[in-house]
PDB file of N, CA and C in Angstrom:
ATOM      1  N   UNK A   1      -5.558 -17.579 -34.201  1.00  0.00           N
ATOM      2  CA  UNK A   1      -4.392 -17.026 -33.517  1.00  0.00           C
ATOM      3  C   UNK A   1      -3.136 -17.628 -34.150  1.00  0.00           C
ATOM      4  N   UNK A   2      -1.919 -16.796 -34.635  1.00  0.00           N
ATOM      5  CA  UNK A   2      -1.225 -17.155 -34.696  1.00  0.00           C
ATOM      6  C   UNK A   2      -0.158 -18.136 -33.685  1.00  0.00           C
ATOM      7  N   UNK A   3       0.782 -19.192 -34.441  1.00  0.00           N
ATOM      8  CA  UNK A   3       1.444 -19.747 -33.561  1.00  0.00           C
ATOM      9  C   UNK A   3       2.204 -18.957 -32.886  1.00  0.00           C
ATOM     10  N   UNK A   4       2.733 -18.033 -33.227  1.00  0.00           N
ATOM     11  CA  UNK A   4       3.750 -17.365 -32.096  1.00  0.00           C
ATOM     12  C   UNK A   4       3.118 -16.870 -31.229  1.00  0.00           C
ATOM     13  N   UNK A   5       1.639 -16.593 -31.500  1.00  0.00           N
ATOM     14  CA  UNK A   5       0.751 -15.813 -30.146  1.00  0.00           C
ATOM     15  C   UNK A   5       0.472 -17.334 -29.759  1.00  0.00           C
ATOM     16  N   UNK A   6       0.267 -18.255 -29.669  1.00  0.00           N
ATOM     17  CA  UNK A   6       0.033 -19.317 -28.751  1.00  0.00           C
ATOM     18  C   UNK A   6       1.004 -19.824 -27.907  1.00  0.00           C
ATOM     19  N   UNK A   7       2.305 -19.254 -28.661  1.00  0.00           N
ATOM     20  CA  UNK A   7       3.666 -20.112 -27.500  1.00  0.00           C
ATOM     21  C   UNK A   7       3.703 -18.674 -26.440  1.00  0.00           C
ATOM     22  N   UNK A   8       3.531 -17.103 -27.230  1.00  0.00           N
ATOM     23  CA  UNK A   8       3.493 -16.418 -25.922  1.00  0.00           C
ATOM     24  C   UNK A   8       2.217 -16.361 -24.910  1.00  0.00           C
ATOM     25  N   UNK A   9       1.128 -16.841 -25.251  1.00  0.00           N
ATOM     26  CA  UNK A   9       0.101 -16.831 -24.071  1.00  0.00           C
ATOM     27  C   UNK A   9       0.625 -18.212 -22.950  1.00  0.00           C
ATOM     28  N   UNK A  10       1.501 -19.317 -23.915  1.00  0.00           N
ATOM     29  CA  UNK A  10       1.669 -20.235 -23.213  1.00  0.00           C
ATOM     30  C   UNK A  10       2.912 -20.017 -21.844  1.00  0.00           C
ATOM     31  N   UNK A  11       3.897 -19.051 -22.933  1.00  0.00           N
ATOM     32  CA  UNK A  11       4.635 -18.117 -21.800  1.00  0.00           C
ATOM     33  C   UNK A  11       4.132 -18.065 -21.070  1.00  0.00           C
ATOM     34  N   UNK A  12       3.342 -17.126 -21.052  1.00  0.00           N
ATOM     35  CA  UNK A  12       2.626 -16.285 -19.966  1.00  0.00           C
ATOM     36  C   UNK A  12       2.021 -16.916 -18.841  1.00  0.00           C
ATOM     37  N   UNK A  13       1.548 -17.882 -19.227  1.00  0.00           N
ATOM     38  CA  UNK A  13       1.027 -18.920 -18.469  1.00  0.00           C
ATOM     39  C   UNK A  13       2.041 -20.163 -17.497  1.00  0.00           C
ATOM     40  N   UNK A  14       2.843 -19.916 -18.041  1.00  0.00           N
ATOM     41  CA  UNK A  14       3.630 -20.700 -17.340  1.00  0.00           C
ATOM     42  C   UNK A  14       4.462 -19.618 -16.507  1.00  0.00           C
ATOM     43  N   UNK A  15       4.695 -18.539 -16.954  1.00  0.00           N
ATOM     44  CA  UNK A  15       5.390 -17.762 -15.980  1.00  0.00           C
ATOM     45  C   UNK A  15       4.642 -17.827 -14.286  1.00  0.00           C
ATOM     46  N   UNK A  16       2.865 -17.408 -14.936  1.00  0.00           N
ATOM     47  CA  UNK A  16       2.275 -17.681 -13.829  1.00  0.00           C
ATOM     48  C   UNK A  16       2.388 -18.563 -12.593  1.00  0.00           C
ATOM     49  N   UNK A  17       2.777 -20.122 -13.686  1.00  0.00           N
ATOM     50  CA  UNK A  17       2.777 -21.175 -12.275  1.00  0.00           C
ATOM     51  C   UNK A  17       4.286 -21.024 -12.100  1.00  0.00           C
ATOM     52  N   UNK A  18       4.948 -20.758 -12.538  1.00  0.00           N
ATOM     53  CA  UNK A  18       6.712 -20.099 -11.801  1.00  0.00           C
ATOM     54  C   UNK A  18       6.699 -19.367 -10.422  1.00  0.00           C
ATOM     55  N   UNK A  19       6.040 -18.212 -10.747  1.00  0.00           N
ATOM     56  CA  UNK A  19       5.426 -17.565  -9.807  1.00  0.00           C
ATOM     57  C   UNK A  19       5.027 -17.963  -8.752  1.00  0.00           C
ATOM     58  N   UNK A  20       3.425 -18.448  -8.402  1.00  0.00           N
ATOM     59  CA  UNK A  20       3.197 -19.127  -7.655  1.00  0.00           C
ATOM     60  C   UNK A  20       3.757 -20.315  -6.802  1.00  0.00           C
ATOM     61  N   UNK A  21       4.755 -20.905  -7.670  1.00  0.00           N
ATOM     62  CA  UNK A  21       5.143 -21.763  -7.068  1.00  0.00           C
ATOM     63  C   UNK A  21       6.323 -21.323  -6.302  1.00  0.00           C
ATOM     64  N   UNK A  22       6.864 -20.348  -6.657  1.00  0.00           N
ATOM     65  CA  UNK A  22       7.495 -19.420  -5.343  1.00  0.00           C
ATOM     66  C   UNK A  22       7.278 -18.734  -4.446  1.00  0.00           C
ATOM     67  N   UNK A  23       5.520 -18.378  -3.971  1.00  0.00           N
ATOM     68  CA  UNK A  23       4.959 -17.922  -3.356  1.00  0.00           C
ATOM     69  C   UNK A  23       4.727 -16.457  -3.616  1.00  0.00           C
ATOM     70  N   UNK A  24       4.941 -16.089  -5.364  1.00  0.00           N
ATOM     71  CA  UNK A  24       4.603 -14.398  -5.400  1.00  0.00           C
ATOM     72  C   UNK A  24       3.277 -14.654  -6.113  1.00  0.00           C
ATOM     73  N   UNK A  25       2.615 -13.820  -5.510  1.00  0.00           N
ATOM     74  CA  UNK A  25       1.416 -13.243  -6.494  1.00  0.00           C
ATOM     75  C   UNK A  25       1.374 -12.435  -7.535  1.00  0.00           C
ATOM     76  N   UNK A  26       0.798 -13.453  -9.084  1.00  0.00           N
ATOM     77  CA  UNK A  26       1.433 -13.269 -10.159  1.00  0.00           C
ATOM     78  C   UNK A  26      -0.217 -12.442 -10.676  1.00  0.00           C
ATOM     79  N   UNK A  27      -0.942 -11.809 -10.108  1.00  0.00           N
ATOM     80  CA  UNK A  27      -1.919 -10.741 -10.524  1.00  0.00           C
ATOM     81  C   UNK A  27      -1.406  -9.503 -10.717  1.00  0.00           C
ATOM     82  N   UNK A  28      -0.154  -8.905  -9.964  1.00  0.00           N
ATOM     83  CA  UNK A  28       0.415  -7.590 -10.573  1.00  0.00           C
ATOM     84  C   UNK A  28       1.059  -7.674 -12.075  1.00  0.00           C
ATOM     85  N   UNK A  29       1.384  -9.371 -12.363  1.00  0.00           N
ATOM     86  CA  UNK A  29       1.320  -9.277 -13.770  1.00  0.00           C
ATOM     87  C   UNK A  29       0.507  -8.667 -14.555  1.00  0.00           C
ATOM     88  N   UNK A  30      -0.732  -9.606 -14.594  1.00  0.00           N
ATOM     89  CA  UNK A  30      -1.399  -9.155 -15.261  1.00  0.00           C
ATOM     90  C   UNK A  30      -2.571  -7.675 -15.012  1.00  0.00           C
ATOM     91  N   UNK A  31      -1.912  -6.786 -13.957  1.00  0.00           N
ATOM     92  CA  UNK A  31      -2.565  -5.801 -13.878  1.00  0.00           C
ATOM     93  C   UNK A  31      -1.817  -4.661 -14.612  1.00  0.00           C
ATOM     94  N   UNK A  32      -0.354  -5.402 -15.138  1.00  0.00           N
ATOM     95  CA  UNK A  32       0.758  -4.475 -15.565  1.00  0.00           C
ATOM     96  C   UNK A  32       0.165  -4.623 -17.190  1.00  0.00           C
ATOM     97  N   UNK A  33      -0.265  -5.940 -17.442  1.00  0.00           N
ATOM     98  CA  UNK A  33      -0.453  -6.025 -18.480  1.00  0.00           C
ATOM     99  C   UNK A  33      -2.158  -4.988 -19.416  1.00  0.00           C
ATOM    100  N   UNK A  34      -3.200  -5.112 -18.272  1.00  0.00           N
ATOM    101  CA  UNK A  34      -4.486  -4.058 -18.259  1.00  0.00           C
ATOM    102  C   UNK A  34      -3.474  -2.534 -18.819  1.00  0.00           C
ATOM    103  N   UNK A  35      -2.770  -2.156 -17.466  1.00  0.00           N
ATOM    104  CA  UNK A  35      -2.185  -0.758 -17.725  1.00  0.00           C
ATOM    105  C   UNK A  35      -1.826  -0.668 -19.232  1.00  0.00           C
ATOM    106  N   UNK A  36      -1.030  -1.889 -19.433  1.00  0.00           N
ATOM    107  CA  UNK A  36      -0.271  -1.965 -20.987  1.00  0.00           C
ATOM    108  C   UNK A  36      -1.426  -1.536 -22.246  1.00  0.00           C
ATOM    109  N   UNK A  37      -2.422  -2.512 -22.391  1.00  0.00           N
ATOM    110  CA  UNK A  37      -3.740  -2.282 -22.944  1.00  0.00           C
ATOM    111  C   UNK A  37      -4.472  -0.953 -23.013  1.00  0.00           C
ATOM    112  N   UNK A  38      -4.354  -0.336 -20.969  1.00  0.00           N
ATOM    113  CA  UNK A  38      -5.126   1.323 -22.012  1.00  0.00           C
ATOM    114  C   UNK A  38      -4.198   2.215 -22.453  1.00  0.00           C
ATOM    115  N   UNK A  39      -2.778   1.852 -22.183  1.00  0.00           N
ATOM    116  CA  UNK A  39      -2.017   2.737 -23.036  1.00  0.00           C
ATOM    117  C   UNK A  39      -1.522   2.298 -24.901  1.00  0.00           C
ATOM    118  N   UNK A  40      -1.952   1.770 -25.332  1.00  0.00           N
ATOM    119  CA  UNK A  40      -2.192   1.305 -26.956  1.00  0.00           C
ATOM    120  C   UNK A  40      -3.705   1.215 -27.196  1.00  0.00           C
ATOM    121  N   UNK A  41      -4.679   1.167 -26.500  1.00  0.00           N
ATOM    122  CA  UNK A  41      -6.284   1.370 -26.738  1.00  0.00           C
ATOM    123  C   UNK A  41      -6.445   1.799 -27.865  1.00  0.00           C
ATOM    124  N   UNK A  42      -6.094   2.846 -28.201  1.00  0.00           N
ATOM    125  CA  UNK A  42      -6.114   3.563 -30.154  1.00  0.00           C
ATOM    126  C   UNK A  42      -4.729   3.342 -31.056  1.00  0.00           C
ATOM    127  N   UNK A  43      -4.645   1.740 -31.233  1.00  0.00           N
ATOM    128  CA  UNK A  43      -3.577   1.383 -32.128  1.00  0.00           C
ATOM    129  C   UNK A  43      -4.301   0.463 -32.458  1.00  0.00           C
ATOM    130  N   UNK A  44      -4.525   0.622 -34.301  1.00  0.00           N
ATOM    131  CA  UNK A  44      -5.162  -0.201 -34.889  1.00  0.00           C
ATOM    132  C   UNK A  44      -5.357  -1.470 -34.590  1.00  0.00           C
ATOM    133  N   UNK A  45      -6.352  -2.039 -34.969  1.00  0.00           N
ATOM    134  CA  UNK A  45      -6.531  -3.413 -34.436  1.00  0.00           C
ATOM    135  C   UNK A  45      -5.569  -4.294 -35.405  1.00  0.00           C
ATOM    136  N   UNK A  46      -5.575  -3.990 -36.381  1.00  0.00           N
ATOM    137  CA  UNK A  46      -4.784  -4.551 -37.573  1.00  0.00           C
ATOM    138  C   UNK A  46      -3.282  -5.008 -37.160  1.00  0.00           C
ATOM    139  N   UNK A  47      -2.962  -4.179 -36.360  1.00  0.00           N
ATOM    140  CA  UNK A  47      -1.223  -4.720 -35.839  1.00  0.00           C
ATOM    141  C   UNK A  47      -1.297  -5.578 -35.134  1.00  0.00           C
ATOM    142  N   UNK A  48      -2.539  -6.555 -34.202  1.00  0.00           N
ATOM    143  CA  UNK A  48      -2.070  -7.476 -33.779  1.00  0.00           C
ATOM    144  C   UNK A  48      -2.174  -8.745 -34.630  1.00  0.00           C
ATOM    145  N   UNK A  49      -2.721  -8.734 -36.075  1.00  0.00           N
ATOM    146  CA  UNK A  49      -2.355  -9.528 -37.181  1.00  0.00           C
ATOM    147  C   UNK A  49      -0.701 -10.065 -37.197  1.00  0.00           C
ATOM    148  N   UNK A  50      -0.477  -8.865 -37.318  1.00  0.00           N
ATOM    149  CA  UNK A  50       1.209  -9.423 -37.526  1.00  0.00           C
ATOM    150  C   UNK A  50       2.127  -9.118 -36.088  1.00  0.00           C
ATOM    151  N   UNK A  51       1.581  -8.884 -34.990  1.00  0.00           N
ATOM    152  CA  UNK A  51       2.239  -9.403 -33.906  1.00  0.00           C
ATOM    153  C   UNK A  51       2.344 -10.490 -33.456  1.00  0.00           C
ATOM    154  N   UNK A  52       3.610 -10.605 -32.843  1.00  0.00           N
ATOM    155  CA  UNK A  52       3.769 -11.993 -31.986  1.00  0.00           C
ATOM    156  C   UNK A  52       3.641 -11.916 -30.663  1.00  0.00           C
ATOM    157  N   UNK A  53       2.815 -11.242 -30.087  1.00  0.00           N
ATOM    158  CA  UNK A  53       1.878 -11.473 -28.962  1.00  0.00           C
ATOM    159  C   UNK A  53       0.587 -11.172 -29.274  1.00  0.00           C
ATOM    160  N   UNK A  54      -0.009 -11.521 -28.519  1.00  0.00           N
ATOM    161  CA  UNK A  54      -1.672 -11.274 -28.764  1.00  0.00           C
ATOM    162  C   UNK A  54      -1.946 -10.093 -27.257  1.00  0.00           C
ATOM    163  N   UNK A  55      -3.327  -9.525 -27.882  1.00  0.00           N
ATOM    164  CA  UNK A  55      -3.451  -8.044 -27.454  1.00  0.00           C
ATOM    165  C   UNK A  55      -3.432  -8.275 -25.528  1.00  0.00           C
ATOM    166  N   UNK A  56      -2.810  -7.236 -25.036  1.00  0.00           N
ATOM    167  CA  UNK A  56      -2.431  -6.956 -23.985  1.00  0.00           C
ATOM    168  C   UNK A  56      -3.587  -7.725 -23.056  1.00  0.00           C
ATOM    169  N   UNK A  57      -4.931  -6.911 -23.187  1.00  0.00           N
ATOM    170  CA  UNK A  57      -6.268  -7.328 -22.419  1.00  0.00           C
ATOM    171  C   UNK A  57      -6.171  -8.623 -22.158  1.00  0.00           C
ATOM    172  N   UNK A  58      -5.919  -9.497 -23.704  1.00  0.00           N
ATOM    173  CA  UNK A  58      -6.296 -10.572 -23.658  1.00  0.00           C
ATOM    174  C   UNK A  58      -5.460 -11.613 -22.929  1.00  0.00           C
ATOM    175  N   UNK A  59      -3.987 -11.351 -22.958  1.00  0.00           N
ATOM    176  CA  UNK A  59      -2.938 -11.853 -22.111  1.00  0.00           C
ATOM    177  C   UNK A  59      -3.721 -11.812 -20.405  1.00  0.00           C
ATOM    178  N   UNK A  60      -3.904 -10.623 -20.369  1.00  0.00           N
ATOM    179  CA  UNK A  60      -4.201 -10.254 -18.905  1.00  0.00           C
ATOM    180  C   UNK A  60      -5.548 -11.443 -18.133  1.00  0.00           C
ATOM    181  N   UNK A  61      -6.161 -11.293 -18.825  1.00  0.00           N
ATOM    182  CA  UNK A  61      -7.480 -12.180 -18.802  1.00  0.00           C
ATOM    183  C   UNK A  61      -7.156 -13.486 -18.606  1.00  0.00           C
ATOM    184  N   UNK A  62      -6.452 -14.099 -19.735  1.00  0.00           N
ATOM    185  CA  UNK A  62      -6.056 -15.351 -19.505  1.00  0.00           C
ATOM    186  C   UNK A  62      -5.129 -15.492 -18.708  1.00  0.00           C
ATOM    187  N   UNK A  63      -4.653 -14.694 -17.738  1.00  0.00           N
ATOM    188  CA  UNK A  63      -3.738 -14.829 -16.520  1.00  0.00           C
ATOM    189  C   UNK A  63      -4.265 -15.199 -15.294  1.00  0.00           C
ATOM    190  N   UNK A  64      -5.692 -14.386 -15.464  1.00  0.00           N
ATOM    191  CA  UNK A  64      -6.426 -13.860 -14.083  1.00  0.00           C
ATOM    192  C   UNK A  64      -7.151 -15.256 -14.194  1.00  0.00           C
ATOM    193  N   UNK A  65      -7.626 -15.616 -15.412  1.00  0.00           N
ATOM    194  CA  UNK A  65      -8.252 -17.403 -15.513  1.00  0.00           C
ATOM    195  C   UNK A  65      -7.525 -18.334 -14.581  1.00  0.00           C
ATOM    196  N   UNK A  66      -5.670 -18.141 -15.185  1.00  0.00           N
ATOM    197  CA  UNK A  66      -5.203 -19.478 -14.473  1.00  0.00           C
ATOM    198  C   UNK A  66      -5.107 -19.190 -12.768  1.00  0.00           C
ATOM    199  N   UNK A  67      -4.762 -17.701 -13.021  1.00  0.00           N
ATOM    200  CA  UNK A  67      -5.009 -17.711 -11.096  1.00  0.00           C
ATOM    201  C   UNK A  67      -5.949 -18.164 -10.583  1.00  0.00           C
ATOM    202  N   UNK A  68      -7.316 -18.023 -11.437  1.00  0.00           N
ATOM    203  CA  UNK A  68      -8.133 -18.544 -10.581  1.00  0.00           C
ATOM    204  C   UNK A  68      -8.395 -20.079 -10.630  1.00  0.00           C
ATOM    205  N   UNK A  69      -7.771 -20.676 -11.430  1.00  0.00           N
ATOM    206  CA  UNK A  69      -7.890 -22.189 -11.710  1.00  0.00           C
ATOM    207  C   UNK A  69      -7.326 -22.930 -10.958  1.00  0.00           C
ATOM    208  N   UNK A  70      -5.880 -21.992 -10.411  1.00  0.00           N
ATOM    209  CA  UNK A  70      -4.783 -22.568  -9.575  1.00  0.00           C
ATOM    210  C   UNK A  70      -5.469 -22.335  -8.358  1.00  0.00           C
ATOM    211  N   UNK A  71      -6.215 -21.149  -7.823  1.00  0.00           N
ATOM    212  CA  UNK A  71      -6.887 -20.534  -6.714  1.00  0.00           C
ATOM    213  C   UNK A  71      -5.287 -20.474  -5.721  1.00  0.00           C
ATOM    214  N   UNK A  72      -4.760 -19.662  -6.520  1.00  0.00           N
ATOM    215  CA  UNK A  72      -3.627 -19.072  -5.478  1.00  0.00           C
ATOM    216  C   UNK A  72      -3.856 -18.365  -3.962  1.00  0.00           C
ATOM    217  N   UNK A  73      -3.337 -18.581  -3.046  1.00  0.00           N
ATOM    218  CA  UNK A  73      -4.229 -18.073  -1.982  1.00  0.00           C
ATOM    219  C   UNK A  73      -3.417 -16.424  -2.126  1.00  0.00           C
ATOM    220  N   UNK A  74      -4.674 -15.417  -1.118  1.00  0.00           N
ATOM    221  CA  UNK A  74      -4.822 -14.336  -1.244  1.00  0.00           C
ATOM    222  C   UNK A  74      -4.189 -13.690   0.270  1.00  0.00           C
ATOM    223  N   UNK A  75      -4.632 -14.596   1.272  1.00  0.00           N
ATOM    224  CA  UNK A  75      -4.201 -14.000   2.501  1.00  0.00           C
ATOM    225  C   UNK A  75      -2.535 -13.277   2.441  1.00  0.00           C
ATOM    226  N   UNK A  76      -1.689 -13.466   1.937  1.00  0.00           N
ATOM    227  CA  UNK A  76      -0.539 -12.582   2.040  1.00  0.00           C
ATOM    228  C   UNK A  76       0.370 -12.286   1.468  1.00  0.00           C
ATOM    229  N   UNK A  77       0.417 -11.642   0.575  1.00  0.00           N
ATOM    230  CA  UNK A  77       1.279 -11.233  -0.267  1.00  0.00           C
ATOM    231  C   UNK A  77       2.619 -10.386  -0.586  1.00  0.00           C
ATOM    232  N   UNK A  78       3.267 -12.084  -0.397  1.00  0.00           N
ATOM    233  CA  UNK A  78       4.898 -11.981   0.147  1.00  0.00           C
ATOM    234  C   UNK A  78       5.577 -10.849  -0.952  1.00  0.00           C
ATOM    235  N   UNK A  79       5.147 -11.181  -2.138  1.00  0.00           N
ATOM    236  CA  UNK A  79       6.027 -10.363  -3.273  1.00  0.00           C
ATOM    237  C   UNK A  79       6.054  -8.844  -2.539  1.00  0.00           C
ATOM    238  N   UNK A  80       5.102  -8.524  -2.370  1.00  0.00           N
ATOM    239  CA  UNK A  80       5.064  -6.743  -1.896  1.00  0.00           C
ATOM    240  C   UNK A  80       5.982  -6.734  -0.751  1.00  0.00           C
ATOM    241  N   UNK A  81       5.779  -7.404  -0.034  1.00  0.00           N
ATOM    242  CA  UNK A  81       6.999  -7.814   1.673  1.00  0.00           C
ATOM    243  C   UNK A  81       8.605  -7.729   1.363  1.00  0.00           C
ATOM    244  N   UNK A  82       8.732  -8.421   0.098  1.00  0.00           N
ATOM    245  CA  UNK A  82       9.618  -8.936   0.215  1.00  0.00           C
ATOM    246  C   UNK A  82      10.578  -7.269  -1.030  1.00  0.00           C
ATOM    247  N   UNK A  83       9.258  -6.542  -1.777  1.00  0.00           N
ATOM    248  CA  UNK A  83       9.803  -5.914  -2.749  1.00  0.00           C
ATOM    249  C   UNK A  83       9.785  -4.649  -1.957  1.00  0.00           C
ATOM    250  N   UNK A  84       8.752  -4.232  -1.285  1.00  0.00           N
ATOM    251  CA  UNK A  84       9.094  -2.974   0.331  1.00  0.00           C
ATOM    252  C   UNK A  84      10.918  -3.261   0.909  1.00  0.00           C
ATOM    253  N   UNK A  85      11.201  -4.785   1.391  1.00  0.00           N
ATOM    254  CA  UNK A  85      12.231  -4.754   1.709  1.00  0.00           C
ATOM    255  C   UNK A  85      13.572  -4.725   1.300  1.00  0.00           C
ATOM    256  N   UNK A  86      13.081  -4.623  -0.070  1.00  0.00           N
ATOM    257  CA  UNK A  86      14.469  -4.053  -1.102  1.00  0.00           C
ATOM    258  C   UNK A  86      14.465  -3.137  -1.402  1.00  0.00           C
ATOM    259  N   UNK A  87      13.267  -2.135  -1.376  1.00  0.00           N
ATOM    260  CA  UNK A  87      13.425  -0.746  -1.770  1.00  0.00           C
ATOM    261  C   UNK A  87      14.265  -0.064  -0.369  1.00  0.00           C
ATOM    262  N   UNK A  88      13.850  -0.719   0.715  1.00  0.00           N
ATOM    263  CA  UNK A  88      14.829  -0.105   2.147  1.00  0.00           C
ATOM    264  C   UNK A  88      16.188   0.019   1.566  1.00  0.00           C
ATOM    265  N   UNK A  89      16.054  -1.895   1.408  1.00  0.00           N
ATOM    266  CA  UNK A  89      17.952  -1.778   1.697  1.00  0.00           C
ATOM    267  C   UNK A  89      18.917  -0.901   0.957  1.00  0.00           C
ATOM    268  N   UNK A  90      17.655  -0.898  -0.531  1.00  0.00           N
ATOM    269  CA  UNK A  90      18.723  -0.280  -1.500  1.00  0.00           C
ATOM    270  C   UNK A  90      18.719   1.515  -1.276  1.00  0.00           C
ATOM    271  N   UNK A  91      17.704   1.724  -0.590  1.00  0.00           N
ATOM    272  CA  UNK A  91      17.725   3.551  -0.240  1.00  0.00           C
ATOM    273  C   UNK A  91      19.088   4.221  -0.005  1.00  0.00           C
ATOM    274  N   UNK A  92      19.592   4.701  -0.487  1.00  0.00           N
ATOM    275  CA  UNK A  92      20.553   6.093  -0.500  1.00  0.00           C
ATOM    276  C   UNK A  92      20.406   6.989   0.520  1.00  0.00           C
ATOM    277  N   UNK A  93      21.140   6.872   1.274  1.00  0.00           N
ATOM    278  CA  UNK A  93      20.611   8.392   2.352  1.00  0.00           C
ATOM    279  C   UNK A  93      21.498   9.333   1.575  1.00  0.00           C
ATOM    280  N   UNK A  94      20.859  10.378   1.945  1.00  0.00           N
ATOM    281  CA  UNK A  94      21.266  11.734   1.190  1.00  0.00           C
ATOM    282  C   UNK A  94      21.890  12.963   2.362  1.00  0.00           C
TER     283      UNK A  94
END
């Protein structure tokens, strides 16, 4: 793996405990990141040679690892609470 794909998985990974440590559940990350993956599925494998991230899946995977390493709890998931209550405020009546 290239170094620049090791400082962005390390990103990634640290975004995670950012996350958590604010109480959002950082699995819609990496479910954004799956989506990301089957939409490039038929792009050569060869381009992630010279990318500076490493392939979508694999980001995702190693996300879902540290969640589970951290064992973030599951019972309630403020991010959606809290992102429902901004889609209110910001609604437009028409």
């Amino acid at each position: 793996m290239l170094t620049t794909q090791k400082l962005e998985t390390e990103a990634d990974l640290t975004a995670v405990d950012y996350l958590e440590k604010t109480g959002i559940d950082p699995e819609p990350f990496a479910n954004f990141l799956y989506r990301l993956a089957d939409q490039t599925k038929n792009l050569p494998s060869q381009i992630y040679w010279i990318s500076s991230h490493p392939e979508s899946k694999e980001r995702a995977e190693k996300i879902i690892e540290r969640i589970k390493v951290n064992d973030f709890p599951k019972a309630e998931k403020k991010d959606s609470l809290r992102f429902e209550r901004l889609k209110r405020s910001l609604k437009v009546s028409s």
